[in-house]
N, C-alpha and C. Protein backbone atom coordinates (compact mmCIF):
# COMPACT_ATOMS: atom_id res chain seq x y z
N UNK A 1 -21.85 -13.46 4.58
CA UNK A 1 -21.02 -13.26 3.41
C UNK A 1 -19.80 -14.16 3.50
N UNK A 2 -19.24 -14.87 2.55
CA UNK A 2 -18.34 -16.31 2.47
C UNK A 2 -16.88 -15.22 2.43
N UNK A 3 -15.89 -15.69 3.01
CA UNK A 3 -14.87 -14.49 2.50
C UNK A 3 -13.99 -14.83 1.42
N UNK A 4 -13.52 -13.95 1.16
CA UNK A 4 -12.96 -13.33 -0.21
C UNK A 4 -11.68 -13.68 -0.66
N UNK A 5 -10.59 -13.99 0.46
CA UNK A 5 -9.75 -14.43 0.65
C UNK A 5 -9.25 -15.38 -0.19
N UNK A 6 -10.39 -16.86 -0.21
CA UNK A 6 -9.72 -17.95 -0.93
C UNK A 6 -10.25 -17.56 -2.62
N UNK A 7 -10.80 -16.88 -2.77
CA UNK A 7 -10.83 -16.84 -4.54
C UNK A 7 -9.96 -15.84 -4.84
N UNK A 8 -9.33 -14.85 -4.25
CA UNK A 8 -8.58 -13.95 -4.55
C UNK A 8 -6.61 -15.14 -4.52
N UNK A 9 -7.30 -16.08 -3.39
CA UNK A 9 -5.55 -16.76 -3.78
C UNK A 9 -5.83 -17.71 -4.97
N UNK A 10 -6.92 -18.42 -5.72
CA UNK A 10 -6.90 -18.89 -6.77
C UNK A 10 -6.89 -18.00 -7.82
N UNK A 11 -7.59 -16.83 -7.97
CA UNK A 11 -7.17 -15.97 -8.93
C UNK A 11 -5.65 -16.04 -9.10
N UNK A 12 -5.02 -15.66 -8.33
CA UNK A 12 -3.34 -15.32 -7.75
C UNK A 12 -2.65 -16.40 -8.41
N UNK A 13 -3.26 -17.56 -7.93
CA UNK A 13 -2.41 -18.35 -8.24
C UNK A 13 -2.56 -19.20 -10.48
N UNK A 14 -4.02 -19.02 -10.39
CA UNK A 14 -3.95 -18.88 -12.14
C UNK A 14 -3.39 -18.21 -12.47
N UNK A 15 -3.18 -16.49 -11.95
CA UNK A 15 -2.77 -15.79 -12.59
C UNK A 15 -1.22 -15.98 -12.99
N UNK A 16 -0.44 -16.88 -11.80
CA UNK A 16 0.39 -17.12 -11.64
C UNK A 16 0.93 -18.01 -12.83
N UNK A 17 0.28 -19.40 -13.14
CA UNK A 17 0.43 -20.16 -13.52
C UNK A 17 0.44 -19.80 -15.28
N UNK A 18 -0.49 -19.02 -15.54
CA UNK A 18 -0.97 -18.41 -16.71
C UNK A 18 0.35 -17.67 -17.39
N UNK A 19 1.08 -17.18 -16.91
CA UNK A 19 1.87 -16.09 -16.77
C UNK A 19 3.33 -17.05 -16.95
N UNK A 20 3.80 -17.77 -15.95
CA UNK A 20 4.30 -18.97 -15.98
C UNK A 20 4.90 -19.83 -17.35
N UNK A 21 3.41 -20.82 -17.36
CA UNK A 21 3.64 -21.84 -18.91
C UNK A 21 3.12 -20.74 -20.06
N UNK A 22 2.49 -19.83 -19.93
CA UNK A 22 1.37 -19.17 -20.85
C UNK A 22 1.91 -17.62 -21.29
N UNK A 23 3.17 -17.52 -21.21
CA UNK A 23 3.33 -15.85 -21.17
C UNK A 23 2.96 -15.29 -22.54
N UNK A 24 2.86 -16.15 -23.27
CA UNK A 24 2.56 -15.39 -24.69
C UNK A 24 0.53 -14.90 -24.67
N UNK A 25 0.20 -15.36 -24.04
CA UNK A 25 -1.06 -15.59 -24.07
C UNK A 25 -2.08 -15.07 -22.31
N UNK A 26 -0.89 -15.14 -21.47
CA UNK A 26 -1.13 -15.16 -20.26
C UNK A 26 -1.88 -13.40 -20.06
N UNK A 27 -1.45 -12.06 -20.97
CA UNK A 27 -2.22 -11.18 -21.14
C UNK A 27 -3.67 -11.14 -20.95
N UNK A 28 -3.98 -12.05 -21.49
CA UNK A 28 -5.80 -11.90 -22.12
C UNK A 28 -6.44 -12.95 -20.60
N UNK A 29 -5.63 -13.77 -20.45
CA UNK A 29 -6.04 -14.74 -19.15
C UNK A 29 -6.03 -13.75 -18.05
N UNK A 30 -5.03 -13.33 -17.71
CA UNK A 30 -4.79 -12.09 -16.30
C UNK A 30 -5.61 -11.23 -16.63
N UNK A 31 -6.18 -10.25 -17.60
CA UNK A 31 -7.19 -9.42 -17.29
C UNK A 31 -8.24 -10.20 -17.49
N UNK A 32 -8.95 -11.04 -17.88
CA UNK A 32 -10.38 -12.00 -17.18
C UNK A 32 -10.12 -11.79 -15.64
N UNK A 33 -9.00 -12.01 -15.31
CA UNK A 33 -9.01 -12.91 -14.15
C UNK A 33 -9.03 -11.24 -13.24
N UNK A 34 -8.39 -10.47 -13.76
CA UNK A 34 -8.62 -9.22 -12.45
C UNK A 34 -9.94 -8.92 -12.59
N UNK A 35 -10.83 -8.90 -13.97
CA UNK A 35 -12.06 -8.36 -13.96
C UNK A 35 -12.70 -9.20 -12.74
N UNK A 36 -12.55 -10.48 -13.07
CA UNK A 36 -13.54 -11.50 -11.63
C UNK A 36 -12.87 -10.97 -10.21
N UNK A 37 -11.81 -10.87 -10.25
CA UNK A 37 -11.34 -10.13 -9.27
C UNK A 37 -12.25 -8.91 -8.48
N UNK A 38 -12.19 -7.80 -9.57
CA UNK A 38 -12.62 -7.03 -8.83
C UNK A 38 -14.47 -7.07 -8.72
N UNK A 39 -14.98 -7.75 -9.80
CA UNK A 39 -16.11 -8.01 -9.56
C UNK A 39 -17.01 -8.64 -8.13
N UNK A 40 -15.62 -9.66 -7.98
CA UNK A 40 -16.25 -10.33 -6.65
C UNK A 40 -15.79 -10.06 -5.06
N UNK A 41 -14.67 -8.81 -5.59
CA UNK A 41 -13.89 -7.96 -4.90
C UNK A 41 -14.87 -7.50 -3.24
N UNK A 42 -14.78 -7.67 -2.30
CA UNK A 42 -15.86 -6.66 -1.22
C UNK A 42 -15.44 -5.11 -0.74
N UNK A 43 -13.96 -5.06 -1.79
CA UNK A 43 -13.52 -3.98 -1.13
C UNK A 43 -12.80 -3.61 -2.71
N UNK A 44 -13.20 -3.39 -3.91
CA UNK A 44 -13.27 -2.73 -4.92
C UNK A 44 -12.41 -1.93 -4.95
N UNK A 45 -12.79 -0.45 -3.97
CA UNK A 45 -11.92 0.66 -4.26
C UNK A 45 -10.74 0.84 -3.27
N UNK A 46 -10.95 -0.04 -2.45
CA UNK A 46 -9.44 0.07 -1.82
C UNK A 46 -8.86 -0.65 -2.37
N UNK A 47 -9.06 -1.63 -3.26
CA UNK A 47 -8.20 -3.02 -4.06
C UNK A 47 -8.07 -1.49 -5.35
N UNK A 48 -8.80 -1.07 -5.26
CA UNK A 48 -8.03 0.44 -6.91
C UNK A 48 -7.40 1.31 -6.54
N UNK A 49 -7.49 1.31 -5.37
CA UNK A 49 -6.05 2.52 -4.60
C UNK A 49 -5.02 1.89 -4.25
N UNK A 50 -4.94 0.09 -3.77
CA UNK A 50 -3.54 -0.15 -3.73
C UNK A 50 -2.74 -0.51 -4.87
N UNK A 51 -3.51 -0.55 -5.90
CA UNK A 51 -2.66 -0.74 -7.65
C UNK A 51 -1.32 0.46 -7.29
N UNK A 52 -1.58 1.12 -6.83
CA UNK A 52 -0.70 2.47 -6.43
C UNK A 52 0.90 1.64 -6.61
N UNK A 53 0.24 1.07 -5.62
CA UNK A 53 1.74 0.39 -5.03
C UNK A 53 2.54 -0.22 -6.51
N UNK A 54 1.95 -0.88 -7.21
CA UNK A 54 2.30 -2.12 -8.42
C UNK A 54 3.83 -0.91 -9.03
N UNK A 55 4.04 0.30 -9.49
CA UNK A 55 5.05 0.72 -10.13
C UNK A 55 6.40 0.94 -9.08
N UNK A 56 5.97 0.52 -8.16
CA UNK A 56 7.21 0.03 -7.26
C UNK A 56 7.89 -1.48 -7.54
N UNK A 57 6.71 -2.25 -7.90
CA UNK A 57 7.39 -3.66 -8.00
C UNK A 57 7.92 -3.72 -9.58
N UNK A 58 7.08 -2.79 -10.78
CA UNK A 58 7.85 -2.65 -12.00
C UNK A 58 9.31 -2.12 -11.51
N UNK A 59 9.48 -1.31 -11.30
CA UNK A 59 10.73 -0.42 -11.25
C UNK A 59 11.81 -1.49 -10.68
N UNK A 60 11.70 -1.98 -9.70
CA UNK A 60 12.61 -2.93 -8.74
C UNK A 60 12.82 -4.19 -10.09
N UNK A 61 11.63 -5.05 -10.21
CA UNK A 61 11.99 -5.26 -12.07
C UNK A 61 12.43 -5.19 -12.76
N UNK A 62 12.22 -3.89 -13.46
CA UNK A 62 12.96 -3.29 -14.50
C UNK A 62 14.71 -3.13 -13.11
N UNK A 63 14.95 -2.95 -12.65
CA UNK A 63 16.35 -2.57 -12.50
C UNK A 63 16.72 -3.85 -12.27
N UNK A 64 16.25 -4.99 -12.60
CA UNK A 64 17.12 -6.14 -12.17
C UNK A 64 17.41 -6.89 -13.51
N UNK A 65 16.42 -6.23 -14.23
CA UNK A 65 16.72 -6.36 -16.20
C UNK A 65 17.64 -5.58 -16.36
N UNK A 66 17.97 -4.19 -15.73
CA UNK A 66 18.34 -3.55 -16.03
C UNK A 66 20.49 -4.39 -16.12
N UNK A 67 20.30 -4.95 -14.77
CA UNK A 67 21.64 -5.34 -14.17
C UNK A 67 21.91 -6.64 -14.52
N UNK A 68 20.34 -7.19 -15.32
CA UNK A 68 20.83 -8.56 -15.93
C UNK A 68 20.55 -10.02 -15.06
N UNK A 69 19.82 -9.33 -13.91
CA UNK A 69 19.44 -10.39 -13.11
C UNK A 69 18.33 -11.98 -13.61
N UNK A 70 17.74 -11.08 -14.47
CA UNK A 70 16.88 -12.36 -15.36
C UNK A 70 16.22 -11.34 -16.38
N UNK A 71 15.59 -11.73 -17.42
CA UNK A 71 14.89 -10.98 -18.86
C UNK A 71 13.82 -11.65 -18.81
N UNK A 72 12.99 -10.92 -19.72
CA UNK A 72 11.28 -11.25 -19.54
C UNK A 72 11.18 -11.19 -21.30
N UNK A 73 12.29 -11.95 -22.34
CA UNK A 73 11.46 -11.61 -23.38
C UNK A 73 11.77 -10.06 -24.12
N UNK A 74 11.09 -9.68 -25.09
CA UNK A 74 11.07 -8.36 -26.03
C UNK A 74 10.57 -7.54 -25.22
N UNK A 75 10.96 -6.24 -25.62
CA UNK A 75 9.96 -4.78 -25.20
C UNK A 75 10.63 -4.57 -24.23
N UNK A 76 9.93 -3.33 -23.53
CA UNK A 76 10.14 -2.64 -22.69
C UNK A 76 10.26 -3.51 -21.24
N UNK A 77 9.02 -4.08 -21.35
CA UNK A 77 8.86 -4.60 -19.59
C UNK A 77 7.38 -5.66 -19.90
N UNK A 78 7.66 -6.65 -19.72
CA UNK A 78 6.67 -7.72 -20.05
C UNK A 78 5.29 -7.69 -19.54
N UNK A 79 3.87 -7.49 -20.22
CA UNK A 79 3.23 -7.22 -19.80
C UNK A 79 2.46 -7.84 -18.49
N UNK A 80 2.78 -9.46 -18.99
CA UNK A 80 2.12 -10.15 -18.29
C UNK A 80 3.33 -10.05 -16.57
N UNK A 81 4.09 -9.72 -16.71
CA UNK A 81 4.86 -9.37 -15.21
C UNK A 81 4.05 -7.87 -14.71
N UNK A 82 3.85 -7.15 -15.47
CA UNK A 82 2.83 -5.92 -15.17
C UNK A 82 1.86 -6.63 -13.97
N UNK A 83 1.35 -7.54 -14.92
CA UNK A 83 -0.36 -8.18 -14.22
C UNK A 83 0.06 -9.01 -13.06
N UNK A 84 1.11 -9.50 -13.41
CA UNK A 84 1.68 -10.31 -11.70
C UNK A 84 1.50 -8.97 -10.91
N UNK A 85 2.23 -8.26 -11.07
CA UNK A 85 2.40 -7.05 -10.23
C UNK A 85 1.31 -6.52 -9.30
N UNK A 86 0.11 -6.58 -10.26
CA UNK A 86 -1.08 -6.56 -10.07
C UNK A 86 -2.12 -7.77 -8.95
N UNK A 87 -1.79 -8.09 -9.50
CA UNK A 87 -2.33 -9.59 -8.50
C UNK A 87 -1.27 -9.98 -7.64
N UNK A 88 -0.03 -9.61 -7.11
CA UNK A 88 0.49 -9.70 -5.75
C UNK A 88 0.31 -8.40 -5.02
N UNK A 89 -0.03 -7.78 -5.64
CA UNK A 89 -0.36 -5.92 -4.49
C UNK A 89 -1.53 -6.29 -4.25
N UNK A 90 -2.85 -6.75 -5.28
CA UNK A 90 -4.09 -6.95 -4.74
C UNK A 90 -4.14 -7.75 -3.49
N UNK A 91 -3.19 -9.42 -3.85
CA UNK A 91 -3.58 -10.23 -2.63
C UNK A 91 -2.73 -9.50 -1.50
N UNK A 92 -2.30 -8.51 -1.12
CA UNK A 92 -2.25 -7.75 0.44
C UNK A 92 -2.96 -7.47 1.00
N UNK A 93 -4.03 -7.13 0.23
CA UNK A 93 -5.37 -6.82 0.85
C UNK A 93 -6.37 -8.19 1.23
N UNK A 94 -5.76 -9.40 0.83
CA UNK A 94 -6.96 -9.91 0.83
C UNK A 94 -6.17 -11.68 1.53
N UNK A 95 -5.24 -12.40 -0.24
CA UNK A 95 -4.86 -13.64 0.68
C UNK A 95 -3.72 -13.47 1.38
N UNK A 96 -3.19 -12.52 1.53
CA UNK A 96 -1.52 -12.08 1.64
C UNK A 96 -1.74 -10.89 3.22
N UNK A 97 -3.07 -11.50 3.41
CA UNK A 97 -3.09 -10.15 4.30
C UNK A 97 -2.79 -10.49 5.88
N UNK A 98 -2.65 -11.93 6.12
CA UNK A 98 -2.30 -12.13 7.39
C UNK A 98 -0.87 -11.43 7.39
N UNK A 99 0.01 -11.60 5.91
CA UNK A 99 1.72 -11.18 6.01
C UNK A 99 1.68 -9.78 6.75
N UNK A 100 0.70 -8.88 6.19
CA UNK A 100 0.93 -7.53 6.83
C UNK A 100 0.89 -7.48 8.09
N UNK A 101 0.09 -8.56 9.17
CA UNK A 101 0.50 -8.27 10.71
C UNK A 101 1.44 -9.02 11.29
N UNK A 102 2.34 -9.83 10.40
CA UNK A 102 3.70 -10.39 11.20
C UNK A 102 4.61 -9.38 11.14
N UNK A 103 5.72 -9.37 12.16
CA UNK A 103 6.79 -8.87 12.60
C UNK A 103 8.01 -8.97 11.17
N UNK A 104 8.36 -7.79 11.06
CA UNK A 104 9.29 -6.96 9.82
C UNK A 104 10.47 -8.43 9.54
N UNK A 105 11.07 -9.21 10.48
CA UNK A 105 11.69 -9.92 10.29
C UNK A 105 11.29 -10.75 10.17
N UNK A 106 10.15 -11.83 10.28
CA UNK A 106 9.07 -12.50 9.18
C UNK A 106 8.99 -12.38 8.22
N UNK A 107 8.58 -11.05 8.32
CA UNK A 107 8.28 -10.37 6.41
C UNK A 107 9.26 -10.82 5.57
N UNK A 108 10.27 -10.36 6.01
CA UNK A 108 11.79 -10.24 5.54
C UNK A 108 11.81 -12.01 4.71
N UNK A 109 11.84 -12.60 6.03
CA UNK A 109 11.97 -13.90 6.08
C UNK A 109 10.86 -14.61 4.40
N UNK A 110 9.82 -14.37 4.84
CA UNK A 110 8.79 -14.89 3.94
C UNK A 110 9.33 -14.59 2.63
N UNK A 111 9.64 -13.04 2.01
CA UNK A 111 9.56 -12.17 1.16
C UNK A 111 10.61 -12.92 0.61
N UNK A 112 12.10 -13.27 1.38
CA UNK A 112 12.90 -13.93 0.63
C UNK A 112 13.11 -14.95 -0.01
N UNK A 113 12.17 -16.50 0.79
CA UNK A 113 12.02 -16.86 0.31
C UNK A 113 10.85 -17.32 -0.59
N UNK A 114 9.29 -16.49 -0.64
CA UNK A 114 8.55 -16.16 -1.61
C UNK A 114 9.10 -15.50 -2.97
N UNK A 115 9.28 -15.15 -2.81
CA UNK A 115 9.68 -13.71 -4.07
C UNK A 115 10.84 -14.57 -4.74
N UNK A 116 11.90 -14.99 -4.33
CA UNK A 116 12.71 -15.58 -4.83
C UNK A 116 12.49 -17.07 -5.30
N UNK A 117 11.61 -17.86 -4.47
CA UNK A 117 11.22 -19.21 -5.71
C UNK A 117 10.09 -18.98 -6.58
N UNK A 118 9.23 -17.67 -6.65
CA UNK A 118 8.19 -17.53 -7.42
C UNK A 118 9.16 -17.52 -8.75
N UNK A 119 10.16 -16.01 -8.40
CA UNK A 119 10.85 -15.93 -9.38
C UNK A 119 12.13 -17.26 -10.29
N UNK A 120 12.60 -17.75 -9.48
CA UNK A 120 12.92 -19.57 -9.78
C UNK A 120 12.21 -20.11 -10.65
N UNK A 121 11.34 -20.33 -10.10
CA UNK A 121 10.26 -21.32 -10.59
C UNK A 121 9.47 -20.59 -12.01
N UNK A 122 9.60 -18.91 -12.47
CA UNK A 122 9.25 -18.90 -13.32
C UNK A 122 10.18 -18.65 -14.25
N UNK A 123 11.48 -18.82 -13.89
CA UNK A 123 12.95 -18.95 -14.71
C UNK A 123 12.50 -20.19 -15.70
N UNK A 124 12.04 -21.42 -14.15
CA UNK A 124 12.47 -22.65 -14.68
C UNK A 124 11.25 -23.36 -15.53
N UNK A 125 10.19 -22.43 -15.36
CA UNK A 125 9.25 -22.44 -16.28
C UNK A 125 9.61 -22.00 -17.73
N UNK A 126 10.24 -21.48 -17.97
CA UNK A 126 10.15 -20.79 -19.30
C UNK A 126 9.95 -19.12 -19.80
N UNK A 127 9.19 -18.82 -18.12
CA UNK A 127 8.84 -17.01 -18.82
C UNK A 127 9.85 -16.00 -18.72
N UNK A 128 10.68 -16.50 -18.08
CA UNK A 128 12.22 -15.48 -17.57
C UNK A 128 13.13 -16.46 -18.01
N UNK A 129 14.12 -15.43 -18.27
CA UNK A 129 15.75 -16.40 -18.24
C UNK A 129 16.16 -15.27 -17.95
N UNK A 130 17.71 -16.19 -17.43
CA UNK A 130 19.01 -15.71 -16.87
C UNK A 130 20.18 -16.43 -17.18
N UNK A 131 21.04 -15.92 -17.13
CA UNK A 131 22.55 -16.17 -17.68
C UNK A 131 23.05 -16.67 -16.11
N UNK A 132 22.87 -15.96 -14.75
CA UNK A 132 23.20 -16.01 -13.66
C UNK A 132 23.19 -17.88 -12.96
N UNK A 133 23.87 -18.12 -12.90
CA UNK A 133 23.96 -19.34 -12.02
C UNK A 133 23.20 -19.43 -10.74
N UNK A 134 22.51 -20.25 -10.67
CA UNK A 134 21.21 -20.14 -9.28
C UNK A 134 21.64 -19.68 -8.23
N UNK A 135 22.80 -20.39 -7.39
CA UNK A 135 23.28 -19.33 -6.11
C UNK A 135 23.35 -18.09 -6.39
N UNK A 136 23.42 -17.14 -7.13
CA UNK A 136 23.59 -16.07 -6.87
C UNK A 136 21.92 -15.33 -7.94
N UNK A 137 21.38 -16.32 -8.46
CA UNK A 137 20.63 -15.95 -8.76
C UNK A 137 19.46 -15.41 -7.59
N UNK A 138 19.24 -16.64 -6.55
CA UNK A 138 18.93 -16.78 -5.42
C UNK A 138 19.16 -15.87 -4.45
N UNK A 139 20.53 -15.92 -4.42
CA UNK A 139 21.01 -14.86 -3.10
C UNK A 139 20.41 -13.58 -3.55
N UNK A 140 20.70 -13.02 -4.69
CA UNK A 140 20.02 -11.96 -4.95
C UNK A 140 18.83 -11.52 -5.00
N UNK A 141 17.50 -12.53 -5.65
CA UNK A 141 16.46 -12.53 -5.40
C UNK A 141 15.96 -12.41 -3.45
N UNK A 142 16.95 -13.45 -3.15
CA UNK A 142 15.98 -12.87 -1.38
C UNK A 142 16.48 -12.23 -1.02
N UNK A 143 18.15 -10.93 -1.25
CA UNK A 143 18.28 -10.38 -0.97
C UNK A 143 17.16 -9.02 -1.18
N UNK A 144 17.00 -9.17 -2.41
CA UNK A 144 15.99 -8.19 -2.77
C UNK A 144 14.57 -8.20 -2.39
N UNK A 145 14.19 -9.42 -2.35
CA UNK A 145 12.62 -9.45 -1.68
C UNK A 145 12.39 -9.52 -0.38
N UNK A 146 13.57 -9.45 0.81
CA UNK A 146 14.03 -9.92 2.18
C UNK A 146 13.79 -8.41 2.17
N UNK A 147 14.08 -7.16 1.37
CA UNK A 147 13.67 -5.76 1.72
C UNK A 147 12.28 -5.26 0.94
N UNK A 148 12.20 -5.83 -0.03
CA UNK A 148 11.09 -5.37 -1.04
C UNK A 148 10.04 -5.33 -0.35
N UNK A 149 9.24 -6.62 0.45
CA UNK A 149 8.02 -6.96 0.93
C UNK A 149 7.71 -6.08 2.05
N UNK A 150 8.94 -6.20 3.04
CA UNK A 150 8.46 -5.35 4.61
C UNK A 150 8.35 -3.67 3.90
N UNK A 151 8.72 -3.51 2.60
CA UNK A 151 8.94 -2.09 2.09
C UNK A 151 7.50 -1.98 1.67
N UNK A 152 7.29 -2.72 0.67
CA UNK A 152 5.89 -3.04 -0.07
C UNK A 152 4.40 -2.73 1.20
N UNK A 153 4.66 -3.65 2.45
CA UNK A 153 3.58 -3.84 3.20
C UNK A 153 3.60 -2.37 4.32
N UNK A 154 4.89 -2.19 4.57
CA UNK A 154 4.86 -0.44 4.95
C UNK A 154 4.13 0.54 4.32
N UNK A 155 4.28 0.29 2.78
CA UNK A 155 3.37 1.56 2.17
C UNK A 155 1.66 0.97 2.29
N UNK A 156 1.71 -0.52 1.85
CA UNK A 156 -0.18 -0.86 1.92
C UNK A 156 -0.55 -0.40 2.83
N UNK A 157 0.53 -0.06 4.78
CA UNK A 157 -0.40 0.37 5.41
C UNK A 157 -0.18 1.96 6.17
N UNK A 158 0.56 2.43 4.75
CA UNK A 158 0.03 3.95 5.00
C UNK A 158 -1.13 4.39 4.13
N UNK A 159 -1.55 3.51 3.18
CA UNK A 159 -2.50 3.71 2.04
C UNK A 159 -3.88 3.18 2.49
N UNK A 160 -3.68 1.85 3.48
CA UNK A 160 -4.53 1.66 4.33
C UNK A 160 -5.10 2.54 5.67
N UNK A 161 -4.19 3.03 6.33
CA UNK A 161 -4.21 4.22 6.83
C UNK A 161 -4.80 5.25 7.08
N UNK A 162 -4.59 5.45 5.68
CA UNK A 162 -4.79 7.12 5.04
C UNK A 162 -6.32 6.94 4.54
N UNK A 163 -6.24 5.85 4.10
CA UNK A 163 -8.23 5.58 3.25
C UNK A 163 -9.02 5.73 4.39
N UNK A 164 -8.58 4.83 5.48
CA UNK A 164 -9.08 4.44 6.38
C UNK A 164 -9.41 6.13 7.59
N UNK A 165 -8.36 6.68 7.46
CA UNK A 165 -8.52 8.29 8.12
C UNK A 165 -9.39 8.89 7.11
N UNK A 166 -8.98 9.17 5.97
CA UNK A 166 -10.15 10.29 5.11
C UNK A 166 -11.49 9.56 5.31
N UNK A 167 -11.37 8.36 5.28
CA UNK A 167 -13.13 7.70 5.24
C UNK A 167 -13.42 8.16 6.81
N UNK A 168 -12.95 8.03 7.87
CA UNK A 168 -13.73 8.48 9.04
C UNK A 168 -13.64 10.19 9.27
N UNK A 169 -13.09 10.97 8.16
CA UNK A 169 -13.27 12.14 8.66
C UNK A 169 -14.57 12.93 7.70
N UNK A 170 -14.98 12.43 6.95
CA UNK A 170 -16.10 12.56 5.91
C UNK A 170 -17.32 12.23 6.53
């Protein structure tokens, strides 16, 4: 069996891109792209139990709209940031999954500066804006993803864990 890994980081990363130049449209692209996802998925229902995680990364989101850190556009909470949400909790399980066995201050490390040029880069794309001047746009973003990720990959592996205990006690 070929592993799973590298189509789950091209999914990730269309999804990315889609979302990016495409936010008006990037909706209908991101769910194709989770359906192939989970279609070609080898691990299906643990990739449907860690969605769990995704209203942690809305909420942290939403409170940084909330404080003005960057906007996504009309409504409530942009859908197509929903589906990011979605396709960075999935790749933990899959291209993102070496991150879960490095050391918390790695994480930290990575998370800050991942999370914070994804978010950059989709400022400077077009799908977010901010009023905030980049240094502090920055500082804040890896301040926040320097805790978000080692937080994020703590819960995948109590959820990993926990699947992983109920499945051997059955």
């Amino acid at each position: 069996m070929k592993p799973f890994w590298p189509l789950n980081l091209l999914l990730f990363q269309c999804a990315w891109f889609s979302a990016a130049f495409y936010p008006t449209q990037a909706p209908w692209i991101m769910v194709l792209l989770l359906a192939l996802h989970f279609y070609f998925s080898p691990t299906p229902k643990a990739d449907a139990k860690l969605t769990l995680l995704v209203p942690i990364g809305i909420c942290v989101d939403k409170l940084m709209m909330h404080f003005e850190v960057f906007s996504g556009g009309q409504g409530i909470f942009p859908l197509f940031l929903l589906l990011l949400w979605c396709f960075f909790i999935l790749s933990l399980n899959h291209s993102l999954l070496w991150v879960t066995r490095v050391s918390v201050p790695i994480q930290m490390l990575l998370g800050s500066i991942g999370g914070a040029s994804s978010y950059w880069a989709g400022i400077q794309a077009g799908a977010l804006e901010t009023s905030l001047e980049t240094p502090w746009l920055l500082a804040i973003l890896m301040c926040v993803w320097a805790l978000l990720l080692p937080w994020l990959i703590y819960c995948h592996q109590l959820l990993v864990t926990r699947a992983f205990s109920n499945h051997a006690s059955h």
